[in-house]
Each structure stands twice: as C-alpha cells, then as structure tokens.
C-alpha atoms as a PDB file:
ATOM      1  CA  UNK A   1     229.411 -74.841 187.450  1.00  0.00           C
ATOM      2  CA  UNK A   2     226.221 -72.825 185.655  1.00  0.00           C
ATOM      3  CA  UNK A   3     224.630 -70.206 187.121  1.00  0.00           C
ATOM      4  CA  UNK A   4     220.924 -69.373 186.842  1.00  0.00           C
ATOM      5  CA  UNK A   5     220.126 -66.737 184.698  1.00  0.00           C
ATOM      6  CA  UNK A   6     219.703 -63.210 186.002  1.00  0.00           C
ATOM      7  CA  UNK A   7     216.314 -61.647 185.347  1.00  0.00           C
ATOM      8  CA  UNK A   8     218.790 -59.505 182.668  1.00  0.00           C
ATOM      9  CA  UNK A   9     219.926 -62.214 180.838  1.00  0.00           C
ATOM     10  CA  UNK A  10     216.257 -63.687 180.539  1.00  0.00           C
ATOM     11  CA  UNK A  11     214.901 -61.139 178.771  1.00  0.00           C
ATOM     12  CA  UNK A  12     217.700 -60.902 176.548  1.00  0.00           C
ATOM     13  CA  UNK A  13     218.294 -64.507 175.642  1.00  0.00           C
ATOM     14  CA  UNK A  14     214.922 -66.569 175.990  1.00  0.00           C
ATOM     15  CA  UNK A  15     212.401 -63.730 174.045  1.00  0.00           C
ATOM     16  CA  UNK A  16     214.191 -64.394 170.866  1.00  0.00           C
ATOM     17  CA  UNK A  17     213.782 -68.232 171.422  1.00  0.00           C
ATOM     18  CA  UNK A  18     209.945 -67.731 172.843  1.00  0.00           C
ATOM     19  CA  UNK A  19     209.830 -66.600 169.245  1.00  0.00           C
ATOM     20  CA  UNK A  20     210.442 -69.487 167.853  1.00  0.00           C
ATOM     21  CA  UNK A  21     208.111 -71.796 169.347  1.00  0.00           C
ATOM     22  CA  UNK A  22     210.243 -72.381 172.606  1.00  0.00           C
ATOM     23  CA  UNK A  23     207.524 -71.804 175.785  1.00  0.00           C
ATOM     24  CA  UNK A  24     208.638 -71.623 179.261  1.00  0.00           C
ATOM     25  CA  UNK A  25     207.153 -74.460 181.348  1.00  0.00           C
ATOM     26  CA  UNK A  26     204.199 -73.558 183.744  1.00  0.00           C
ATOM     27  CA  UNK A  27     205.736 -76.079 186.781  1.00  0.00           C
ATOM     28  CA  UNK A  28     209.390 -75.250 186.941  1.00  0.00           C
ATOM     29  CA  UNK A  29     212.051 -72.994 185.332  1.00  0.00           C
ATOM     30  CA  UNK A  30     212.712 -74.496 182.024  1.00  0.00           C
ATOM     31  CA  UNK A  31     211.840 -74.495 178.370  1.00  0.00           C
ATOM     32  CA  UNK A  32     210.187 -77.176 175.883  1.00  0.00           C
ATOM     33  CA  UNK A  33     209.222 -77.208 172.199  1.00  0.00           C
ATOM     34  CA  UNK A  34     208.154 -79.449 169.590  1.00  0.00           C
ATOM     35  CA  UNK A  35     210.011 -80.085 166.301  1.00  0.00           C
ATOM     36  CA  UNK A  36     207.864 -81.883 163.786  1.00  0.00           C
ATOM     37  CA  UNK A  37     209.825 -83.874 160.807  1.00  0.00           C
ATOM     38  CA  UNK A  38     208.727 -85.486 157.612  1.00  0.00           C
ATOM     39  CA  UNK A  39     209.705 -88.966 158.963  1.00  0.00           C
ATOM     40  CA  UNK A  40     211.009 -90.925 161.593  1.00  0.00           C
ATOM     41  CA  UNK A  41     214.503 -90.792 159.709  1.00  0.00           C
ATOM     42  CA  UNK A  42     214.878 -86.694 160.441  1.00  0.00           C
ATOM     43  CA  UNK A  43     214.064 -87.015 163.640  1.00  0.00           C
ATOM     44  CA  UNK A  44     216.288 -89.806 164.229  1.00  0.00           C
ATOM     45  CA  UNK A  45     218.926 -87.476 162.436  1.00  0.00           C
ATOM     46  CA  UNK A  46     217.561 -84.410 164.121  1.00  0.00           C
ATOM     47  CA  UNK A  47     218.519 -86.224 167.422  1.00  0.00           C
ATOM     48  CA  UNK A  48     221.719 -87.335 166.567  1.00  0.00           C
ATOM     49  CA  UNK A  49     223.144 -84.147 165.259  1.00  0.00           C
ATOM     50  CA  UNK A  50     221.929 -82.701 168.438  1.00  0.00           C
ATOM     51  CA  UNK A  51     223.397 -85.390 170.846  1.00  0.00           C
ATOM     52  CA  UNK A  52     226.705 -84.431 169.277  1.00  0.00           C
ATOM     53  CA  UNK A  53     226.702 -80.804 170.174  1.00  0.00           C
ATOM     54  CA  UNK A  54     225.146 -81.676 173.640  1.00  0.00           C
ATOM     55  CA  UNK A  55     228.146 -84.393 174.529  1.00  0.00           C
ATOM     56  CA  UNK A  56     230.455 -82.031 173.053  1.00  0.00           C
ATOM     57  CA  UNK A  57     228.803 -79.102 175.454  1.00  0.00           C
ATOM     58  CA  UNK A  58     228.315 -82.110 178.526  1.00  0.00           C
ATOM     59  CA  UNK A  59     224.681 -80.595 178.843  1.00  0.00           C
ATOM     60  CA  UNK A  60     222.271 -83.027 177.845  1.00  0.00           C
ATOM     61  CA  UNK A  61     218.371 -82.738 176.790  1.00  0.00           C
ATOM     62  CA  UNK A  62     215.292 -84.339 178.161  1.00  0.00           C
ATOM     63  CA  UNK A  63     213.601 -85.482 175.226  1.00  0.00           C
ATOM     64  CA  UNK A  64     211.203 -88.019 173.689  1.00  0.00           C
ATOM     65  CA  UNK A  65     210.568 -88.865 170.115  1.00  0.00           C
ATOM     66  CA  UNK A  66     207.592 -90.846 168.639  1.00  0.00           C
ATOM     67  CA  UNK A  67     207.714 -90.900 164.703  1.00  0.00           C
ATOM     68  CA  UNK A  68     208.442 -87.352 163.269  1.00  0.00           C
ATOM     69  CA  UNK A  69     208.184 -85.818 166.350  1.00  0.00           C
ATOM     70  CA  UNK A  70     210.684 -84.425 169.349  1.00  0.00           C
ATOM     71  CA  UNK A  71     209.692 -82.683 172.273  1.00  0.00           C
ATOM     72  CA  UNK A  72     212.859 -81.195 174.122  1.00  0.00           C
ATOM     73  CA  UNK A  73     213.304 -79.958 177.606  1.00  0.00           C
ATOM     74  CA  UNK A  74     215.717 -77.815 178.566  1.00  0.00           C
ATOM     75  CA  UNK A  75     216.937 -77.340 182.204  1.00  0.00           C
ATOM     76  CA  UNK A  76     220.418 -77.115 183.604  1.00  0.00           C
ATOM     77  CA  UNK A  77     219.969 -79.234 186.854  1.00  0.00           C
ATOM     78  CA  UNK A  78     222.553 -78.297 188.721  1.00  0.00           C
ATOM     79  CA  UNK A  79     221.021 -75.145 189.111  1.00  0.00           C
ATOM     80  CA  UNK A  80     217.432 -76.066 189.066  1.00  0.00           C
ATOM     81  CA  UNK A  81     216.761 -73.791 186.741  1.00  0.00           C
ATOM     82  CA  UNK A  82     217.374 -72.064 183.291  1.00  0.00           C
ATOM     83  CA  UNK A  83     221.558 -71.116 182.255  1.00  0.00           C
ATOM     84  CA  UNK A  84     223.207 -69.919 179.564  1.00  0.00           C
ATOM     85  CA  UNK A  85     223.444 -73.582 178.598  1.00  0.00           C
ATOM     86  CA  UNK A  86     219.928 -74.241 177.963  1.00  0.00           C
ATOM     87  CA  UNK A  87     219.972 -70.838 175.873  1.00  0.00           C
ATOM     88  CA  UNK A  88     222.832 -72.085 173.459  1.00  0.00           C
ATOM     89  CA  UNK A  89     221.368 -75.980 173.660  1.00  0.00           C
ATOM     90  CA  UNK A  90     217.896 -74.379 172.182  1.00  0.00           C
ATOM     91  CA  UNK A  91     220.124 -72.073 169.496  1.00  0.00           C
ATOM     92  CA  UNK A  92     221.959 -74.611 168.310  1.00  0.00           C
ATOM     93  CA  UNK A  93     218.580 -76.852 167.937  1.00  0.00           C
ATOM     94  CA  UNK A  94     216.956 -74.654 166.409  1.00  0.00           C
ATOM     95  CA  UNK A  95     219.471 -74.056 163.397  1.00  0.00           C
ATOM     96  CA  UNK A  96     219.916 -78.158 163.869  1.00  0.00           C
ATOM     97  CA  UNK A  97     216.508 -78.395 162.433  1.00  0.00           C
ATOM     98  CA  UNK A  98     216.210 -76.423 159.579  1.00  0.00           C
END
C-alpha cells in the first residue's frame, strides 16, 4: 500500500515536475498537465507507451484525449492523495513524450 507524501518528499519530488508544466490541482491533492502532439497518431502512441508502464507499475492515470491532446491526472487513490507513484507515473510521462 502507498503512502502520502510527507511535506519532505513534496518539495523534493513535485518542484522539479511543477517545472515542467505539471500544476497541482486547486480541489484535491493531485497533479494534471497537458501534452500537446502533432496528431491524433502521437497521442494515441503517447497513450499507449504510457499504459504500458502504468499496467506494468498497477497505477493507472485519469486521462482524456481529444485529437493531439492529453490531459493526465495523477492521484494515488488509495491514499487520497499524492505518492511516490504519481511522482514516477509523471517522470516516466514526461520522458514518454519527448
């Protein structure tokens, strides 16, 4: 089971991501961001790549694509709030979408 993370390990681990477009939600403790694509195809492909690492990881995204865009929400439910999962989740995006 995930823990939250402490108010030491948010600091540490989400101001890098905040840095790269990541924003912390205003209504609960989580964090979104956009990825914009040339096409529909890369996002499709964005998507899959990712739902490979999340299965692999059993922590999965709340997401929505329409055309070249994905917005992504990350939460770990269990906790109702932000883990270490959602921290690696959102690395491992971000590199997925370069």
């Amino acid at each position: 089971m995930s823990e939250r993370l402490s108010d030491t390990a948010r600091k540490t681990t989400l101001d890098p991501l905040l840095k790269t477009g990541w924003v912390l939600e205003d209504t609960r403790d989580a964090i979104s961001k956009e990825f914009k694509f040339k096409d529909f195809a890369d996002s499709m492909g964005f998507m899959t790549r990712c739902a490979i690492w999340a299965e692999k990881w059993d922590h999965h995204p709340e997401w929505s694509n329409v055309y070249n865009n994905v917005r992504v929400t990350l939460i770990t439910h269990d906790v109702d709030g932000l883990s270490a999962q959602d921290v690696k989740l959102a690395r491992k995006m971000d590199i997925l979408s370069r």
